[in-house]
N, C-alpha and C. Protein backbone atom coordinates (compact mmCIF):
# COMPACT_ATOMS: atom_id res chain seq x y z
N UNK A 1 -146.90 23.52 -60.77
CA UNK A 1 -148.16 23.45 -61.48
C UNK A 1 -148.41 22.01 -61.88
N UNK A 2 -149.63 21.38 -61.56
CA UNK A 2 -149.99 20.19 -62.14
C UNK A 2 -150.86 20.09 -63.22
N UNK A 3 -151.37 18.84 -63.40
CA UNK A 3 -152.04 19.10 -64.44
C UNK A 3 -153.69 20.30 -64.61
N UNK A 4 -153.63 20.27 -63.10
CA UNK A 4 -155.38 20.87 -62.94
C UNK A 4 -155.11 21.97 -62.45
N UNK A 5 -154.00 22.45 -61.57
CA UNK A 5 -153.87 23.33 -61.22
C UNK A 5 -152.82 24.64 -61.72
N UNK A 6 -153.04 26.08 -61.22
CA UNK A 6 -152.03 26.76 -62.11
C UNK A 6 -151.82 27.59 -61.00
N UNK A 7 -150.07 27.35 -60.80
CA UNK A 7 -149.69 28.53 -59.89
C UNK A 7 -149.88 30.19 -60.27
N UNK A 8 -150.20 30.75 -58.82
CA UNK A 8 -150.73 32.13 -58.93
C UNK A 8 -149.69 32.84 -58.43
N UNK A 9 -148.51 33.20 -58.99
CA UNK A 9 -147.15 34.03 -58.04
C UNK A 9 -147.43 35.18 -58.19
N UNK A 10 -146.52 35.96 -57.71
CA UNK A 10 -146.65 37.76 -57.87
C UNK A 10 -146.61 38.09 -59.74
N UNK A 11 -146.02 37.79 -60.32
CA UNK A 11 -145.96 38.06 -61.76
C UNK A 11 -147.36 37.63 -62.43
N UNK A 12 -147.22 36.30 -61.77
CA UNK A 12 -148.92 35.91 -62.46
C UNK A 12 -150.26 37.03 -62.49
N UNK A 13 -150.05 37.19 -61.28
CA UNK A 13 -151.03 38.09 -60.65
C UNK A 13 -151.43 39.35 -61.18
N UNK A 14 -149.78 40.37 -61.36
CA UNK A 14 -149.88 41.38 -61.79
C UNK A 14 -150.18 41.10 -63.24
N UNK A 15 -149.72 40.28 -64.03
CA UNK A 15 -150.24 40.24 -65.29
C UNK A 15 -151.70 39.92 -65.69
N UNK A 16 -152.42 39.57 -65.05
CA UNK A 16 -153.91 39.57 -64.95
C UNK A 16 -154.41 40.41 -64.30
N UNK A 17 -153.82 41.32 -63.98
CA UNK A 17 -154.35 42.35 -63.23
C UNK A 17 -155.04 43.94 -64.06
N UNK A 18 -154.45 43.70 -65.32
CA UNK A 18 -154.62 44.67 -66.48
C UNK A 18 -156.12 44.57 -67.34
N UNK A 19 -156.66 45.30 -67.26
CA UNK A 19 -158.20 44.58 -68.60
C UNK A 19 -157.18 44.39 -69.91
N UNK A 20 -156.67 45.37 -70.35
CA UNK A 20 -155.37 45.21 -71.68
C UNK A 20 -154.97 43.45 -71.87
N UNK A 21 -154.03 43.47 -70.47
CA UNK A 21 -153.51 42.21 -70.48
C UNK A 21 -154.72 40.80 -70.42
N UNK A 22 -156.07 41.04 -69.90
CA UNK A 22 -156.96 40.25 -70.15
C UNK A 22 -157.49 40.00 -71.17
N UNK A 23 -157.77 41.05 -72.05
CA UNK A 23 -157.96 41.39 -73.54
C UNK A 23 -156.88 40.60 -73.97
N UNK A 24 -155.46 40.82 -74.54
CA UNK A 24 -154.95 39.92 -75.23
C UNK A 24 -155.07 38.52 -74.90
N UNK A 25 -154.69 38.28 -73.39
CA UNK A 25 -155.13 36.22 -73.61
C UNK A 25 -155.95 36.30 -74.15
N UNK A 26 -157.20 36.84 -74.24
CA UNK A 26 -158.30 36.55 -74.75
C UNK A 26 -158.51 36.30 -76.01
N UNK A 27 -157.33 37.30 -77.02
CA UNK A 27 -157.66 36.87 -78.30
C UNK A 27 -156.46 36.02 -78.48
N UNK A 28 -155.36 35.58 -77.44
CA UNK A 28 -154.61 34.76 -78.10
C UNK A 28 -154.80 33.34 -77.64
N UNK A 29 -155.86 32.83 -77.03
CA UNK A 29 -156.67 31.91 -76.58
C UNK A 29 -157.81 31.52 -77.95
N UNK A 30 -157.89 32.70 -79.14
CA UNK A 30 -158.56 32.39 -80.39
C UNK A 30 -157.62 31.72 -81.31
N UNK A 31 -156.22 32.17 -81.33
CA UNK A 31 -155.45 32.04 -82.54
C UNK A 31 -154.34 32.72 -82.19
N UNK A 32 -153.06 32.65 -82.73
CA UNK A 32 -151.64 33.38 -82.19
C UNK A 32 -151.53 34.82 -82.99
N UNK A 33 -151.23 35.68 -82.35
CA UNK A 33 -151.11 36.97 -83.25
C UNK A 33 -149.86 37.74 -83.32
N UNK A 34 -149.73 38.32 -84.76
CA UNK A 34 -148.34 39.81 -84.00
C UNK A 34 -148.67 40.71 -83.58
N UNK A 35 -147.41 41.30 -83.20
CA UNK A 35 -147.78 42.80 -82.58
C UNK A 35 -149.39 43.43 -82.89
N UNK A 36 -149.02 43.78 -84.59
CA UNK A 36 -149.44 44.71 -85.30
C UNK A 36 -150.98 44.35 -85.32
N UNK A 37 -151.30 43.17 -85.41
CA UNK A 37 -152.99 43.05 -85.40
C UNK A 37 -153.76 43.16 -83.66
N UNK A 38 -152.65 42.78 -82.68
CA UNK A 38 -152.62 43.13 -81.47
C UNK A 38 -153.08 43.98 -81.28
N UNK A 39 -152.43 45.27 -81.82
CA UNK A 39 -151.96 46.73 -81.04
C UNK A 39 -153.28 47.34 -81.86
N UNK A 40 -154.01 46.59 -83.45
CA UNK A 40 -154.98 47.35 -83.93
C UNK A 40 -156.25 46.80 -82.92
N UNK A 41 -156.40 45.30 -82.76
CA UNK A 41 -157.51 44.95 -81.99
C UNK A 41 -158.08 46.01 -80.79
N UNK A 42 -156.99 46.08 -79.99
CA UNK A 42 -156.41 46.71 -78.46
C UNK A 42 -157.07 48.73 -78.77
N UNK A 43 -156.80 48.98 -79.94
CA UNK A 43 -156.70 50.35 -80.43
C UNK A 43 -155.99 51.15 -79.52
N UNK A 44 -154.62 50.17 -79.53
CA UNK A 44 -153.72 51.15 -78.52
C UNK A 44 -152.31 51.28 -79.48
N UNK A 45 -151.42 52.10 -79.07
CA UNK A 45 -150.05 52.30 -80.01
C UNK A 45 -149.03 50.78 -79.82
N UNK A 46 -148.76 50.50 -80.58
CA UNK A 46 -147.74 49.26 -80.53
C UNK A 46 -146.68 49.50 -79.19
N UNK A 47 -146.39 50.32 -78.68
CA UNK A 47 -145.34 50.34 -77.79
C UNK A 47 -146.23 50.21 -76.66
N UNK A 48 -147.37 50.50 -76.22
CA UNK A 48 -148.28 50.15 -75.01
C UNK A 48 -148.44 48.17 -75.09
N UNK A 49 -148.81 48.22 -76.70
CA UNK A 49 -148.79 46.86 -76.90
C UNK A 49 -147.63 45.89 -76.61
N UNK A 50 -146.47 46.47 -76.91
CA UNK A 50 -145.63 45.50 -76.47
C UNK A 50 -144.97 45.46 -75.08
N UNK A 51 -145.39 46.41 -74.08
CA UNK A 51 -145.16 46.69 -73.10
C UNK A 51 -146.08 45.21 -72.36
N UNK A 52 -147.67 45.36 -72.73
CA UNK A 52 -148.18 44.62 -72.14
C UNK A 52 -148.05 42.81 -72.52
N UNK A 53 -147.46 42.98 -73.78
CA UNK A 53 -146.80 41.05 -74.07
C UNK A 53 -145.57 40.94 -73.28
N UNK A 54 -145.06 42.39 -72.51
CA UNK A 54 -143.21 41.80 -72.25
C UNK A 54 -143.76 41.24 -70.57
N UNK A 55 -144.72 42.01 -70.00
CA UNK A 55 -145.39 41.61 -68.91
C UNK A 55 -146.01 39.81 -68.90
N UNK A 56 -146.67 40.12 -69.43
CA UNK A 56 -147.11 38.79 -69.98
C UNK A 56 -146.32 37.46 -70.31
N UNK A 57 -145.24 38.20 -70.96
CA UNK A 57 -144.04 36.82 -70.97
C UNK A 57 -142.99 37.09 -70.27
N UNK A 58 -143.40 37.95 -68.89
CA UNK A 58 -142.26 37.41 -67.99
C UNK A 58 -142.99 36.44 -66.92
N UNK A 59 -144.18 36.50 -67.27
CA UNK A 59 -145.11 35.74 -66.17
C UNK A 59 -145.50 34.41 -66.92
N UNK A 60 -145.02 34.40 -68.05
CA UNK A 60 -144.93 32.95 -68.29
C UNK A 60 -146.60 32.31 -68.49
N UNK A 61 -147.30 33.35 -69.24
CA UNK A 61 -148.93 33.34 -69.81
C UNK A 61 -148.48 33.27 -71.27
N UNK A 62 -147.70 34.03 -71.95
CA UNK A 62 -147.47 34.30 -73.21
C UNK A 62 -145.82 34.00 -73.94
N UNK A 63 -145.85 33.30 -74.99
CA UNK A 63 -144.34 33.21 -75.52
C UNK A 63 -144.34 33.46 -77.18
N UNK A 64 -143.26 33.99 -77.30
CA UNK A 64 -143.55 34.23 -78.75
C UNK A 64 -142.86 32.93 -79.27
N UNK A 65 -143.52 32.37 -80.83
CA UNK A 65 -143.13 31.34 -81.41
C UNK A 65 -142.33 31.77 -82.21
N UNK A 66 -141.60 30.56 -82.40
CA UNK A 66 -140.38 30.75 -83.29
C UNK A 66 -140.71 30.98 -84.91
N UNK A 67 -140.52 31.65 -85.63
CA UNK A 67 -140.69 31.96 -87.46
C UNK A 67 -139.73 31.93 -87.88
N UNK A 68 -139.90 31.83 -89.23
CA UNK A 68 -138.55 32.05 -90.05
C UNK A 68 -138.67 33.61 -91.12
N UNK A 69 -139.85 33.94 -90.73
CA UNK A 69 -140.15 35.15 -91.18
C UNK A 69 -140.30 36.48 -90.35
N UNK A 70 -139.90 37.87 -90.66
CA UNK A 70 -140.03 38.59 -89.79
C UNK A 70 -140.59 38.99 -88.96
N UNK A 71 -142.30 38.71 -88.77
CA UNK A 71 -142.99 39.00 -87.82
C UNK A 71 -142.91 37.69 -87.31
N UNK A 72 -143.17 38.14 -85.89
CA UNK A 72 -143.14 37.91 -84.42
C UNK A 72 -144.59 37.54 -83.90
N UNK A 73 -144.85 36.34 -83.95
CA UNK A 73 -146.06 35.93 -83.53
C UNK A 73 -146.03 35.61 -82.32
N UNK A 74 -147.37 35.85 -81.04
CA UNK A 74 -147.66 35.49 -79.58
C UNK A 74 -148.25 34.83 -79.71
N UNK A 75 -148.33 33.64 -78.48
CA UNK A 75 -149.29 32.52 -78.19
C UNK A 75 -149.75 31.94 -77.12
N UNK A 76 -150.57 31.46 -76.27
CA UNK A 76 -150.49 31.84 -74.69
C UNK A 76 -149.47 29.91 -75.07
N UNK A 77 -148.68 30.11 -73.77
CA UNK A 77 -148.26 28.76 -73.32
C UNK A 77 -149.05 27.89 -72.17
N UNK A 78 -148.67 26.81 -72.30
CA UNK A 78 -149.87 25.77 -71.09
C UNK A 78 -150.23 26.51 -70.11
N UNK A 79 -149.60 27.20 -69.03
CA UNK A 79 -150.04 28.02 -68.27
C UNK A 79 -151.37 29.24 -68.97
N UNK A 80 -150.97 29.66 -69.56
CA UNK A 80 -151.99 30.65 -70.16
C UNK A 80 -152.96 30.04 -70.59
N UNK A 81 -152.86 28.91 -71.29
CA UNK A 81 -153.99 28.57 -71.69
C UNK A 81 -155.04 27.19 -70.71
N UNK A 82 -154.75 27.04 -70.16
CA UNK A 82 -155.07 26.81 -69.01
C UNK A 82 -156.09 27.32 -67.99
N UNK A 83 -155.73 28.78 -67.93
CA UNK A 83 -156.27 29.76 -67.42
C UNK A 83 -157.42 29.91 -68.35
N UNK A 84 -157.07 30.15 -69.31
CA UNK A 84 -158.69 31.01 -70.20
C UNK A 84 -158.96 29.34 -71.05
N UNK A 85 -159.16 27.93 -70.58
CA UNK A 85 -159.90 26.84 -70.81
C UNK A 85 -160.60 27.09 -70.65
N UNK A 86 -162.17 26.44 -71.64
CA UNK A 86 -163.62 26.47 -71.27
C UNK A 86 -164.16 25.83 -69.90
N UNK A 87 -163.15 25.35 -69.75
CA UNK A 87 -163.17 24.40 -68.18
C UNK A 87 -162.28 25.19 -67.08
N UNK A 88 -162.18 26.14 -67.15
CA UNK A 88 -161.81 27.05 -66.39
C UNK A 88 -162.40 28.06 -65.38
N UNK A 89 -162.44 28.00 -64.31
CA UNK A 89 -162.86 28.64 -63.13
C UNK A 89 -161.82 29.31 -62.05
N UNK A 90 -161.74 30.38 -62.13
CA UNK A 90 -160.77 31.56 -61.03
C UNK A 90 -161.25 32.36 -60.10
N UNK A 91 -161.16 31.91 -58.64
CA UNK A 91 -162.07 33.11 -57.96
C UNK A 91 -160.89 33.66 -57.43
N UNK A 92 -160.94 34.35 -57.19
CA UNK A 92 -159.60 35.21 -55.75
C UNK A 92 -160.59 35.76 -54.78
N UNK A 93 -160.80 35.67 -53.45
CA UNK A 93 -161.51 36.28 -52.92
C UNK A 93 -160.59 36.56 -51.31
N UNK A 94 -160.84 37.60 -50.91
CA UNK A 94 -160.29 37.75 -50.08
C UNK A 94 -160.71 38.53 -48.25
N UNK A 95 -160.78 38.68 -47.35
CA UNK A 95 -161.49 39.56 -46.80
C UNK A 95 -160.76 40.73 -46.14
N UNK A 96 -159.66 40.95 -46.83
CA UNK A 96 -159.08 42.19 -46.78
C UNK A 96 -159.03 43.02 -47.99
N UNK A 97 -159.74 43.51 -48.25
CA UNK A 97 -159.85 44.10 -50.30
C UNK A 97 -159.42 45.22 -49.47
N UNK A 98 -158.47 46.17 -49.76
CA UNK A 98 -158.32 47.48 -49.58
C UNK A 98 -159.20 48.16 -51.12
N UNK A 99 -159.59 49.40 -50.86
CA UNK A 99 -160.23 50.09 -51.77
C UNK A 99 -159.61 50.12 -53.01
N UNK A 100 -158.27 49.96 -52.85
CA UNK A 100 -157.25 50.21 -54.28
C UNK A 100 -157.24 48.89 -55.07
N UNK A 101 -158.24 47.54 -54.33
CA UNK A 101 -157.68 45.73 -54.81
C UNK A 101 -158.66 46.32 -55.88
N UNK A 102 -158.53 45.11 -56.66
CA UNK A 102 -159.34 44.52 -58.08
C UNK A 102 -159.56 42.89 -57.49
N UNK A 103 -161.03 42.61 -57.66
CA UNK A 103 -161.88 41.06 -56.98
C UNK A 103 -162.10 41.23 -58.33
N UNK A 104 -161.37 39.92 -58.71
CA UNK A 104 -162.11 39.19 -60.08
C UNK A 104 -162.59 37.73 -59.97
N UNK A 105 -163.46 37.75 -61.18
CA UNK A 105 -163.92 36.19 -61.19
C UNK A 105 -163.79 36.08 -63.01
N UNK A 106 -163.18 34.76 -63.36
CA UNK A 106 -162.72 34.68 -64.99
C UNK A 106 -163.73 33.33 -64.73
N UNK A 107 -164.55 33.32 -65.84
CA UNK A 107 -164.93 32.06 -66.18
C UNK A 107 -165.13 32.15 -67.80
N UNK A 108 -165.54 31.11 -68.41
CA UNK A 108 -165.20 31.13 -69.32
C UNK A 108 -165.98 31.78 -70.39
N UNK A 109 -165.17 32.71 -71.29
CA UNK A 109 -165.89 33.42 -72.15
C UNK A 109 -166.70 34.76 -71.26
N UNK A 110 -166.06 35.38 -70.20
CA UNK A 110 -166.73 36.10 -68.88
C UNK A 110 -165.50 36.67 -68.41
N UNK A 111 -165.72 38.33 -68.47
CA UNK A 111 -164.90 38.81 -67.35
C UNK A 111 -165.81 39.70 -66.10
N UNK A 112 -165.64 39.54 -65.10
CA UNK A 112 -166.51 40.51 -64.23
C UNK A 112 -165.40 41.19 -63.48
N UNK A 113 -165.22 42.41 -63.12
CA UNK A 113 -164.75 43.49 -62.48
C UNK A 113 -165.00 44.20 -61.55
N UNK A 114 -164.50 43.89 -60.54
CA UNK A 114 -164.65 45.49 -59.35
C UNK A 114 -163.86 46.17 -59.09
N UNK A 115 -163.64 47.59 -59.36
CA UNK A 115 -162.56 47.94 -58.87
C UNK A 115 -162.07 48.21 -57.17
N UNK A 116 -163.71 48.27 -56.52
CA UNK A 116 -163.63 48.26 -55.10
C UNK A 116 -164.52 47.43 -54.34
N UNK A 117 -164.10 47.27 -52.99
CA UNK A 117 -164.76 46.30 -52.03
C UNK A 117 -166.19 47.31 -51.70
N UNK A 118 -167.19 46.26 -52.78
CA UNK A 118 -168.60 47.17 -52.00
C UNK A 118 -168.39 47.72 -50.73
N UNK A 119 -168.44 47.15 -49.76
CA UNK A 119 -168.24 47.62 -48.70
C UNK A 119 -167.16 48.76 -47.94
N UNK A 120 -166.22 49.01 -48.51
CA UNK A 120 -165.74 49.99 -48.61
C UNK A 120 -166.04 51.43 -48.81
N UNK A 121 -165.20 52.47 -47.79
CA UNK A 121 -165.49 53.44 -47.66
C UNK A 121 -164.21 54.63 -47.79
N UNK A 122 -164.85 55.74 -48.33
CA UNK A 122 -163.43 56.44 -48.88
C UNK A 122 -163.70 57.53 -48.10
């Protein structure tokens, strides 16, 4: 990874591959959070929640900071934040979408979604 660019590996990938997991960079691109305000934002159970930060920080988008107090705060790292910069632009495009891909485009403050290749037929 250089300064402008951000490698896209298999982990990367699958971890952006979630709206959940897009949702949290999103609010940890505002400010660093724990679990617990996470999992209320998300309105999902803390164990879905921490399922989707352990994803997240094996792909090296998210790390938790160090405290000296018991909660456990997340924060995206250069890679992550990187990605969701106001100067940020992501296309993936491909011309093999099987019906099952997800074509996204992240720009900033913007998520758009497909779950299938218009063109596709079931």
């Amino acid at each position: 990874m250089n300064a402008n660019n951000v490698d896209l590996d298999a982990k990367t990938l699958r971890a952006l591959s979630s709206p959940n997991r897009l949702f949290i960079l999103q609010l940890l691109k505002l400010r660093s959070m724990n679990l617990t305000n996470l999992s209320r934002m998300l309105g999902l159970p803390k164990s879905s929640t921490y399922k989707n930060l352990t994803i997240l920080i094996k792909s090296g988008l998210v790390i938790k900071e160090p405290t000296n107090n018991k909660w456990r705060y997340y924060k995206l790292t250069p890679k992550g934040a990187m990605l969701f910069s106001d100067k940020s632009k992501m296309f993936i495009i491909s011309d093999n979408i099987s019906k099952n891909s997800v074509r996204f485009t992240l720009e900033p403050n913007s998520i758009h979604t497909s779950s299938k290749d218009p063109s596709s037929s079931e």
